[in-house]
C-alpha atoms as a PDB file:
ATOM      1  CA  UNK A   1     -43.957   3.552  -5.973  1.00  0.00           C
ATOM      2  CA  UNK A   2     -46.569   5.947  -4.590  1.00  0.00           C
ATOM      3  CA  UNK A   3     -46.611   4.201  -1.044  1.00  0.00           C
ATOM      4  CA  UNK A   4     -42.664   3.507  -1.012  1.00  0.00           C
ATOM      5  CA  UNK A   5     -42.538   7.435  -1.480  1.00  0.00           C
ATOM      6  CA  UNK A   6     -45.011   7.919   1.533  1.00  0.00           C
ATOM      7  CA  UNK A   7     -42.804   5.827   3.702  1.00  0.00           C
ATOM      8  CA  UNK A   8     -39.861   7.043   3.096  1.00  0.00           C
ATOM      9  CA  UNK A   9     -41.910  10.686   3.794  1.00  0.00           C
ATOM     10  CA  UNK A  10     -43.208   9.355   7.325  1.00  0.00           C
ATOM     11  CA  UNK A  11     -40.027   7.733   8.484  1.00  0.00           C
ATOM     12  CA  UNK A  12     -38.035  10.452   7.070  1.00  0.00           C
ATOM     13  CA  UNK A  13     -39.701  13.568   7.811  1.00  0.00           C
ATOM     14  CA  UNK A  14     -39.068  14.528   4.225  1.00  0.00           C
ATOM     15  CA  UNK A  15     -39.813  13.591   0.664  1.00  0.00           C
ATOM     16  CA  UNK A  16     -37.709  11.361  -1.378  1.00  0.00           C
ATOM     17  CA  UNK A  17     -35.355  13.395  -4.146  1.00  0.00           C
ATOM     18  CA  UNK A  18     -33.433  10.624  -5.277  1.00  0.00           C
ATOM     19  CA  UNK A  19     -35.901   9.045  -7.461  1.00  0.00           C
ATOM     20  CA  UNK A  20     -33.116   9.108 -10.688  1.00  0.00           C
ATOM     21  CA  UNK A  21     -30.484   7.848  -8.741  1.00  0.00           C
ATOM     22  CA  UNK A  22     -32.475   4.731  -7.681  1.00  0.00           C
ATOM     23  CA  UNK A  23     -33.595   4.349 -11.093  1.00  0.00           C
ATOM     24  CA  UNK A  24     -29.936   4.079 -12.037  1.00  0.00           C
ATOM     25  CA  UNK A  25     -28.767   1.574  -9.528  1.00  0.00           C
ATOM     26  CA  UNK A  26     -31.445  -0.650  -8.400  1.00  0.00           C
ATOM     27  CA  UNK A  27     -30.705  -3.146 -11.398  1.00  0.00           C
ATOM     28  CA  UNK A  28     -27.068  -2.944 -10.000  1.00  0.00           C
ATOM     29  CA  UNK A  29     -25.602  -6.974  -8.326  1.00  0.00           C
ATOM     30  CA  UNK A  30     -24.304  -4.514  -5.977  1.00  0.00           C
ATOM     31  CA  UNK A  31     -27.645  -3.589  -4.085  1.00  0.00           C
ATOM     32  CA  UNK A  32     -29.721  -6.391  -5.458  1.00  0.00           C
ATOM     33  CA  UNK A  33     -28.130  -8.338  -3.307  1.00  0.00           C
ATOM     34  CA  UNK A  34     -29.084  -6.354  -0.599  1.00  0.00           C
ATOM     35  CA  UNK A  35     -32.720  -7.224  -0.812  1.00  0.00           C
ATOM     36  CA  UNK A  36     -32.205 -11.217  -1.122  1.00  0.00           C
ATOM     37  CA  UNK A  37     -30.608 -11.397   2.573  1.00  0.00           C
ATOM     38  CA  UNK A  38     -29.174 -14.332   4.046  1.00  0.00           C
ATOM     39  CA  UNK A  39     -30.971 -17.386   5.369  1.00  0.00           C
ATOM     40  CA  UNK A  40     -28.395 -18.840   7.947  1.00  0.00           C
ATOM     41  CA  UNK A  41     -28.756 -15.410  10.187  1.00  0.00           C
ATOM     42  CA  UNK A  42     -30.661 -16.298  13.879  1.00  0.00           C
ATOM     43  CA  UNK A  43     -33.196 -13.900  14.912  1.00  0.00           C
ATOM     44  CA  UNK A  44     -34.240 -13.355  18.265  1.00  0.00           C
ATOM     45  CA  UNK A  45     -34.608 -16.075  20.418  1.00  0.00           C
ATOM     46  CA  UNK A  46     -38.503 -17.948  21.569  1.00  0.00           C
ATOM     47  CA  UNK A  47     -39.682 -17.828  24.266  1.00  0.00           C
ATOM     48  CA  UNK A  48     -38.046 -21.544  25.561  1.00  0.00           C
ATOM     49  CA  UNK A  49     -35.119 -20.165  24.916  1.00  0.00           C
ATOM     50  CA  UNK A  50     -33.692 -21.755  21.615  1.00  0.00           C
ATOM     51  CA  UNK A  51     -32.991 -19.383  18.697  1.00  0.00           C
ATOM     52  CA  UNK A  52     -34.743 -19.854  15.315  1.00  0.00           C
ATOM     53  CA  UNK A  53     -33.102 -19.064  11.851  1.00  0.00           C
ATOM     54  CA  UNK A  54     -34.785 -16.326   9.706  1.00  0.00           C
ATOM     55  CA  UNK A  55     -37.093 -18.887   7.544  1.00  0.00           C
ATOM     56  CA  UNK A  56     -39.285 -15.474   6.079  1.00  0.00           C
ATOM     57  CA  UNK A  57     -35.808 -14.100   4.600  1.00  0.00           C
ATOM     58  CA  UNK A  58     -35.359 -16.372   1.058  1.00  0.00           C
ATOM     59  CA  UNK A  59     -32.021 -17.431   0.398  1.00  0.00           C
ATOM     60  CA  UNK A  60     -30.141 -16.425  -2.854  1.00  0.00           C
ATOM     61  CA  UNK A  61     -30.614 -20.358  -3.636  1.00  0.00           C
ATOM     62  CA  UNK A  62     -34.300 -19.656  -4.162  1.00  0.00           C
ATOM     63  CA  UNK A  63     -34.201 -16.460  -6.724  1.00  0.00           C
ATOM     64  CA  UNK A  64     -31.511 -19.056  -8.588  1.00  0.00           C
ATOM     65  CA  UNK A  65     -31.303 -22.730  -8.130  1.00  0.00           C
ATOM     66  CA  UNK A  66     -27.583 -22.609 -10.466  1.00  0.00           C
ATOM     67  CA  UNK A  67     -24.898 -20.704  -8.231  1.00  0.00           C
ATOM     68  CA  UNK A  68     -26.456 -17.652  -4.918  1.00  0.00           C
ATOM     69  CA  UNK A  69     -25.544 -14.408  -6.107  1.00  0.00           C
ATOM     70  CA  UNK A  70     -22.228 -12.404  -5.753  1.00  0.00           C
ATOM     71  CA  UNK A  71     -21.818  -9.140  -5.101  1.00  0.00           C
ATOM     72  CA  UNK A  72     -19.312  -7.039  -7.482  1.00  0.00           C
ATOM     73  CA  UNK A  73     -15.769  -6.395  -6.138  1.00  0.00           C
ATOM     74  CA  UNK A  74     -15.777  -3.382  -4.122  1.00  0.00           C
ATOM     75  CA  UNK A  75     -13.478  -0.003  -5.210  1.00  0.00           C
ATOM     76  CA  UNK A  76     -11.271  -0.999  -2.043  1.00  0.00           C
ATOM     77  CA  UNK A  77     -10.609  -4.453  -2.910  1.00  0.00           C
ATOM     78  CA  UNK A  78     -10.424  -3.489  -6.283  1.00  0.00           C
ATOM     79  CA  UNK A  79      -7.672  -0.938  -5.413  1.00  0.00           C
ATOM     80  CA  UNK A  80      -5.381  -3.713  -3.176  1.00  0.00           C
ATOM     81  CA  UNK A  81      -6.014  -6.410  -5.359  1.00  0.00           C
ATOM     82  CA  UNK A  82      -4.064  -4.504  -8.006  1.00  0.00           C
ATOM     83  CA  UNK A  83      -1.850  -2.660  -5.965  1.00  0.00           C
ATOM     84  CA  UNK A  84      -0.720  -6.199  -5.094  1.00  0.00           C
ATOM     85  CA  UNK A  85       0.221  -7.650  -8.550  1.00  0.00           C
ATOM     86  CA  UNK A  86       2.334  -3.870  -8.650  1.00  0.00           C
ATOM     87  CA  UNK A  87       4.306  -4.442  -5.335  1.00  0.00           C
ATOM     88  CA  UNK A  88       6.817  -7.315  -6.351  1.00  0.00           C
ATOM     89  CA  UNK A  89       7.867  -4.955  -9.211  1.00  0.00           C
ATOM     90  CA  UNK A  90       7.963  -1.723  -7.763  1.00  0.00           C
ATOM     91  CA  UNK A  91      10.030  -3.163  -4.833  1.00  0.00           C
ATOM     92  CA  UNK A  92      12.659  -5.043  -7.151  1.00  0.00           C
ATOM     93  CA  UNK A  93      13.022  -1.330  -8.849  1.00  0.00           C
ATOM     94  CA  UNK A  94      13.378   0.365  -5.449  1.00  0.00           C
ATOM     95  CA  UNK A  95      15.687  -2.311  -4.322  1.00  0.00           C
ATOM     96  CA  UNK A  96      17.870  -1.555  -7.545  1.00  0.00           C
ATOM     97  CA  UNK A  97      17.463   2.183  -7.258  1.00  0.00           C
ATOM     98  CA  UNK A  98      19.035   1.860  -3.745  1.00  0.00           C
ATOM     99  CA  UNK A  99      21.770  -0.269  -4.852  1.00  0.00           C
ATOM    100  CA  UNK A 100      22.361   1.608  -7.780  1.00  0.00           C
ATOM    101  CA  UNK A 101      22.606   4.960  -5.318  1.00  0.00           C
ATOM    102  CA  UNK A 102      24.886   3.132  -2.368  1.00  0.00           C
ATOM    103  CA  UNK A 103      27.147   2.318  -5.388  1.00  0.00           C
ATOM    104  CA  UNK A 104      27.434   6.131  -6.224  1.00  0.00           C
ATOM    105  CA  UNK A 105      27.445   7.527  -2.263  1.00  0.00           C
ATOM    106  CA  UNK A 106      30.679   4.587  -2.397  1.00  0.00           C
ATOM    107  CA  UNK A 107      32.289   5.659  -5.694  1.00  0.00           C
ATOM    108  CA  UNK A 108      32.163   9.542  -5.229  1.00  0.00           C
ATOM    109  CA  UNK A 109      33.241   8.908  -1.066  1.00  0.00           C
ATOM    110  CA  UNK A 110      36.269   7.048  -2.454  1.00  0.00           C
ATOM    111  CA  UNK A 111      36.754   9.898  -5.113  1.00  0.00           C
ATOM    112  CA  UNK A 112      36.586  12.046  -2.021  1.00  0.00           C
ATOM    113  CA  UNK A 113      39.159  10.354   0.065  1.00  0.00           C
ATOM    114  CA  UNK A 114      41.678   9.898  -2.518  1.00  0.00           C
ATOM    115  CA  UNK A 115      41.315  13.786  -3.330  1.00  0.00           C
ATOM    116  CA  UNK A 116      42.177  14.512   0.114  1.00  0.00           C
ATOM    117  CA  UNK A 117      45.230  12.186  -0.124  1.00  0.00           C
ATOM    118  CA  UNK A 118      46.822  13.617  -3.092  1.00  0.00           C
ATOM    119  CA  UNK A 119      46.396  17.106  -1.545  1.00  0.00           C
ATOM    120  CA  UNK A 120      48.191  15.930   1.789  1.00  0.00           C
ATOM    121  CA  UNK A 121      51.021  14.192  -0.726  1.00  0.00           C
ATOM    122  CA  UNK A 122      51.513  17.495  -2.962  1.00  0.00           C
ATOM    123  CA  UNK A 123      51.203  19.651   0.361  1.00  0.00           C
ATOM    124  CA  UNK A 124      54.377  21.803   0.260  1.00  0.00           C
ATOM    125  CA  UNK A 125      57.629  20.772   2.895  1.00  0.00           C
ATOM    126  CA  UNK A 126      59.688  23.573   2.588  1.00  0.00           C
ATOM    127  CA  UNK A 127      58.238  25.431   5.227  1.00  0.00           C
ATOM    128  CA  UNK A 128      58.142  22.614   7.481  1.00  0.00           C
ATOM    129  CA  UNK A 129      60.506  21.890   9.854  1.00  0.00           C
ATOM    130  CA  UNK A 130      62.727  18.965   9.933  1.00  0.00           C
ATOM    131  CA  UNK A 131      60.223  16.901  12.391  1.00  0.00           C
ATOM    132  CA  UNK A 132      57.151  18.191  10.328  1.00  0.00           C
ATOM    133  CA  UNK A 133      58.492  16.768   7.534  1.00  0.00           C
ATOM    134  CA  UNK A 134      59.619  13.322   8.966  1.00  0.00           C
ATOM    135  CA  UNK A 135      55.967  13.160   9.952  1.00  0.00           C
ATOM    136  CA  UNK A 136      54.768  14.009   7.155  1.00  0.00           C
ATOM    137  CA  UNK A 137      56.858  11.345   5.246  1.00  0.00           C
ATOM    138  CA  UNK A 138      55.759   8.742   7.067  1.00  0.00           C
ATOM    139  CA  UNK A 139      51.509   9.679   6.604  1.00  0.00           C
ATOM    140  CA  UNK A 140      52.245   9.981   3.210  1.00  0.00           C
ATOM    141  CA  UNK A 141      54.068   6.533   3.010  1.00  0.00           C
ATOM    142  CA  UNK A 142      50.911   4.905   4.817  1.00  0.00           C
ATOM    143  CA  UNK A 143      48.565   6.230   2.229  1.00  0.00           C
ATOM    144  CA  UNK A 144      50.562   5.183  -0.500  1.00  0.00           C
ATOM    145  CA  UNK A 145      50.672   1.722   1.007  1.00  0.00           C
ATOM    146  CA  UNK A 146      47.003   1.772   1.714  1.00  0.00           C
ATOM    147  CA  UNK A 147      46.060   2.675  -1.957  1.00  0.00           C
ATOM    148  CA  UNK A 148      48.395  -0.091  -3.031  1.00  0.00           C
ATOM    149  CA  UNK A 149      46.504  -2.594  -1.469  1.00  0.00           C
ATOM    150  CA  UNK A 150      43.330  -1.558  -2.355  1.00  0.00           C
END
């Protein structure tokens, strides 16, 4: 520990604080995994020219002949990977939220509409003139048609 601490102090320029953190984490699969390498990755290539893979670097086959060792799930992947079971949900309840509002924007625009009609139908004639009225007579005899049908 004595000579990790002196090169960390030569290559760092300072001394090493962090002692209790490591001692937390180095048991961790995260960063133990970080240590055993890979053994397919090439390293510089000889001087006929072929590249050589990294034979010093053991492969996680060595440490354990079972299965190589897997890191943990990250927070990120973590994070999407549950966000993703949550999506086909929260879209079918924004999809029915929407439809749910379009049906009440509809309803009260009909509401609207048919307000405006009855106030054009109880509008008072007698101080229209005789063309005024005719007019009149007739708008009011479309709407009446058009709210039959519907």
């Amino acid at each position: 520990m004595a000579s990790a601490h002196a090169f960390f102090a030569q290559d760092e320029g300072t001394t090493f604080n962090l002692e209790y953190a490591w001692r937390l984490l180095k048991d961790e699969p995260k960063w133990m995994g970080e240590s055993i390498g890979n053994s397919s990755k090439v390293t510089k290539t000889s001087a006929s020219g072929a590249s050589s893979a990294n034979s010093d670097t053991p492969s996680s086959y060595e440490f354990n002949s079972s299965s190589p060792m897997e890191r943990p799930m990250g927070q990120k992947a973590a994070k999407r990977k549950g966000k993703a079971k949550e999506i086909p949900n929260a879209t079918q309840d924004a999809r029915n939220k929407r439809a749910t509002t379009m049906e009440r924007l509809a309803q009260s625009k009909e509401d609207e509409l048919e307000l405006k009609a009855m106030q054009i139908i109880m509008k008072d004639t007698s101080t229209m003139s005789d063309s005024q009225r005719d007019i009149h007579e007739k708008y009011c005899n479309k709407m009446k048609k058009n709210m039959d049908c519907s």
